[in-house]
Protein backbone atom coordinates (compact mmCIF):
# COMPACT_ATOMS: atom_id res chain seq x y z
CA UNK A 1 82.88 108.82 68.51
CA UNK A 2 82.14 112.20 69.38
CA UNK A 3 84.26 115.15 67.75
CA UNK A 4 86.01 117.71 69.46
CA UNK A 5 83.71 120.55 68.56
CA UNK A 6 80.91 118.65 69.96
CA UNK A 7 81.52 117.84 73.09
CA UNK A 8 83.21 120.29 76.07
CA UNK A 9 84.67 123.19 75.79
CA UNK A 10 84.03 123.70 72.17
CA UNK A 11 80.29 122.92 72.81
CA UNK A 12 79.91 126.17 75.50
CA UNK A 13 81.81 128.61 73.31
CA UNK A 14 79.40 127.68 70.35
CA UNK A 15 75.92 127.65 73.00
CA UNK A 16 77.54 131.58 74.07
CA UNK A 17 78.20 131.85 69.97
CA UNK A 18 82.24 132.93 70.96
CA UNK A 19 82.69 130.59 67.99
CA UNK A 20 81.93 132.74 65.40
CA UNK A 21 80.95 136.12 66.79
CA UNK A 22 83.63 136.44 69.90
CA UNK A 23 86.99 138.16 70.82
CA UNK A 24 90.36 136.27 71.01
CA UNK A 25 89.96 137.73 74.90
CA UNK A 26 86.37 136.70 75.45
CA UNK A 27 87.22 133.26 74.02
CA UNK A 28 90.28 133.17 76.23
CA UNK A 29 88.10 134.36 79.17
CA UNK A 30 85.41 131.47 78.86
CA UNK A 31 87.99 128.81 78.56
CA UNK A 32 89.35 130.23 81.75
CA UNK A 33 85.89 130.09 83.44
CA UNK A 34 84.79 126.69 81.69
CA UNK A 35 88.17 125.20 83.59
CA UNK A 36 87.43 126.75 86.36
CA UNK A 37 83.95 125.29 86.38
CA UNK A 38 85.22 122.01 85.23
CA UNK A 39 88.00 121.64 88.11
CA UNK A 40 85.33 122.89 90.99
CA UNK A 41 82.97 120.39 89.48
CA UNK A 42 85.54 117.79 90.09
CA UNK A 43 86.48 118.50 93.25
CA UNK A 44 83.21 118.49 94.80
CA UNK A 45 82.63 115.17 93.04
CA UNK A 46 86.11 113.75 94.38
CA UNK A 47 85.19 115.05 98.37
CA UNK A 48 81.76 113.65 98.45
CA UNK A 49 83.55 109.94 97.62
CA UNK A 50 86.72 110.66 99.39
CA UNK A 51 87.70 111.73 103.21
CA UNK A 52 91.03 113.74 103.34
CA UNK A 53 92.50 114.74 107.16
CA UNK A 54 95.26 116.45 107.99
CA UNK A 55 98.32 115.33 110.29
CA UNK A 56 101.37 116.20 111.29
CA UNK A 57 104.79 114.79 112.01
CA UNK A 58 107.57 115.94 113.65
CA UNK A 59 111.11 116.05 111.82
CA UNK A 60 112.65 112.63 112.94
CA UNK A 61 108.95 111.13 112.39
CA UNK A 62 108.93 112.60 108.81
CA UNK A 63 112.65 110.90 108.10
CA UNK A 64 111.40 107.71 109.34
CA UNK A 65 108.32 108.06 106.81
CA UNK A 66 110.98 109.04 104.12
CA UNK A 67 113.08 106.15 104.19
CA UNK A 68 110.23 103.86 104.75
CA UNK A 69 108.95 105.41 101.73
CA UNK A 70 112.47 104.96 99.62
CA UNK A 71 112.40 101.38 100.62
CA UNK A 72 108.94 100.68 99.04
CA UNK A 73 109.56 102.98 96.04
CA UNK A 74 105.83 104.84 97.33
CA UNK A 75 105.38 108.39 98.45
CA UNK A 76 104.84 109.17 102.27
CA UNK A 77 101.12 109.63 102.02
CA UNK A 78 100.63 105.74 100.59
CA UNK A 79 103.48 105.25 103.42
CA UNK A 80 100.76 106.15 105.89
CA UNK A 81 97.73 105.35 104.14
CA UNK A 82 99.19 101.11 103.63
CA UNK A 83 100.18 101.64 107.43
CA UNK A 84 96.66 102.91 108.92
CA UNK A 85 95.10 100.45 106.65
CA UNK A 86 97.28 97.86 107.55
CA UNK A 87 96.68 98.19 110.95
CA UNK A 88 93.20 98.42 111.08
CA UNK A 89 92.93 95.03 109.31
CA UNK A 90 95.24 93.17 111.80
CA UNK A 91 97.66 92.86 109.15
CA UNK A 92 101.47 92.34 110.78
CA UNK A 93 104.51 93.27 107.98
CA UNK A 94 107.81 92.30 108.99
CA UNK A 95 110.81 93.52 106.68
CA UNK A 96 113.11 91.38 104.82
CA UNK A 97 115.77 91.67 107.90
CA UNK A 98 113.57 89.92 110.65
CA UNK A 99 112.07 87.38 107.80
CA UNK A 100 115.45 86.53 106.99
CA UNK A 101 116.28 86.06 111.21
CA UNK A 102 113.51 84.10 111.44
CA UNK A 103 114.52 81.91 108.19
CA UNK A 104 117.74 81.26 109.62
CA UNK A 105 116.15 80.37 113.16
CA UNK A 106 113.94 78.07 111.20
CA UNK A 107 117.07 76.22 109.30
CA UNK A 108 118.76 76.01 112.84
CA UNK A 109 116.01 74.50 113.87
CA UNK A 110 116.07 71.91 111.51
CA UNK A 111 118.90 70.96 111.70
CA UNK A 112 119.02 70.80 115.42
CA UNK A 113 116.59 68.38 115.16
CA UNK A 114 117.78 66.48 112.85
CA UNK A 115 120.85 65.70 114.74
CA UNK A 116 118.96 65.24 117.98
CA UNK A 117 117.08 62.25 116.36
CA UNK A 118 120.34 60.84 115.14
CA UNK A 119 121.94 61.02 118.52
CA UNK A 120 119.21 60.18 120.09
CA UNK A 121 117.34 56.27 120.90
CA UNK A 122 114.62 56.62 123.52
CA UNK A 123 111.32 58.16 122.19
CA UNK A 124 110.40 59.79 125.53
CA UNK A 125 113.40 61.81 125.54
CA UNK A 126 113.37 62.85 121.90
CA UNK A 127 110.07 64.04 122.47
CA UNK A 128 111.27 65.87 125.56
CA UNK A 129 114.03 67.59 123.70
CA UNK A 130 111.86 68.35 120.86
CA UNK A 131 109.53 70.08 122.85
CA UNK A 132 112.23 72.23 124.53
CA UNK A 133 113.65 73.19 121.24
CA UNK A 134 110.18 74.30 120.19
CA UNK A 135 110.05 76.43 123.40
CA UNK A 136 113.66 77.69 122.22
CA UNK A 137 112.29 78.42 118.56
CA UNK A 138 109.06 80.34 119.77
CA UNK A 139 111.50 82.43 122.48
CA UNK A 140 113.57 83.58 119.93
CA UNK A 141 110.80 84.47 117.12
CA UNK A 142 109.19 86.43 119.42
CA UNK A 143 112.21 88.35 121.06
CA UNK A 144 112.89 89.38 116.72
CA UNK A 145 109.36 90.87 116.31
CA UNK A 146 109.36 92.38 119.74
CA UNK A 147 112.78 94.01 118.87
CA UNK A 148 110.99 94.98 115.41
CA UNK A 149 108.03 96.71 117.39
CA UNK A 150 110.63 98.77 119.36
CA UNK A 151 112.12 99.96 116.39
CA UNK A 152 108.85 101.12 114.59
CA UNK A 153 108.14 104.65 114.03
């Protein structure tokens, strides 16, 4: 493992001998342009491998970013950046509200059938009634994650 004094900072004060021949202020001054180096370095690095852009929201947009970003515990830019990238992939999210709807659809559902095939002896029309509560199921999962749509930003 390196040392301090050989590596960084330490190493361009003692190549521009501030070490042992400079000022407090000339040592103070080359720190100030070594970090100023350093950080420029950086940032040049950090734009060739990453894309920034610039957006803007209006005021009820920005409090719809907000709370989405209290929910999640994230700041608004990963808000937007999990969103865009989201969305590009296909991916759907639905929140724990509509998940839960559709949970409770699904246990209705179940049930519903299950009752049907007690009350029920012919085959053809258990089949019948099965299909139309499939119809009913898909109807009202799809009228929940339309209503979610409508309510996204």
């Amino acid at each position: 493992m390196r040392h301090k004094k050989q590596s960084g900072i330490y190493l361009v004060l003692e190549k521009n001998g501030l070490l042992e021949h400079g000022s407090t202020e000339e040592i103070v001054v080359a720190k100030k342009l070594y970090w100023v180096n350093v950080r420029k370095t950086w940032k040049q690095a950090y734009r060739k491998e990453y894309k920034s852009y610039t957006i803007s929201f209006s005021n009820k947009e920005q409090r719809l970013l907000r709370i989405a970003g209290d929910k999640t515990r994230t700041s608004i830019n990963s808000v937007i950046k999990n969103a865009c990238m989201s969305a590009l992939a296909g991916e759907q999210h639905v929140d724990k509200k509509t998940a839960g709807a559709i949970r409770e659809l699904l246990i209705h559902f179940q049930n519903d059938l299950q009752s049907v095939f007690d009350t029920t002896r012919h085959p053809e029309a258990f089949a019948k009634m099965i299909l139309n509560k499939f119809a009913t199921l898909e109807n009202n999962i799809l009228s929940l994650l339309h209503k979610k749509e409508n309510n996204a930003f």
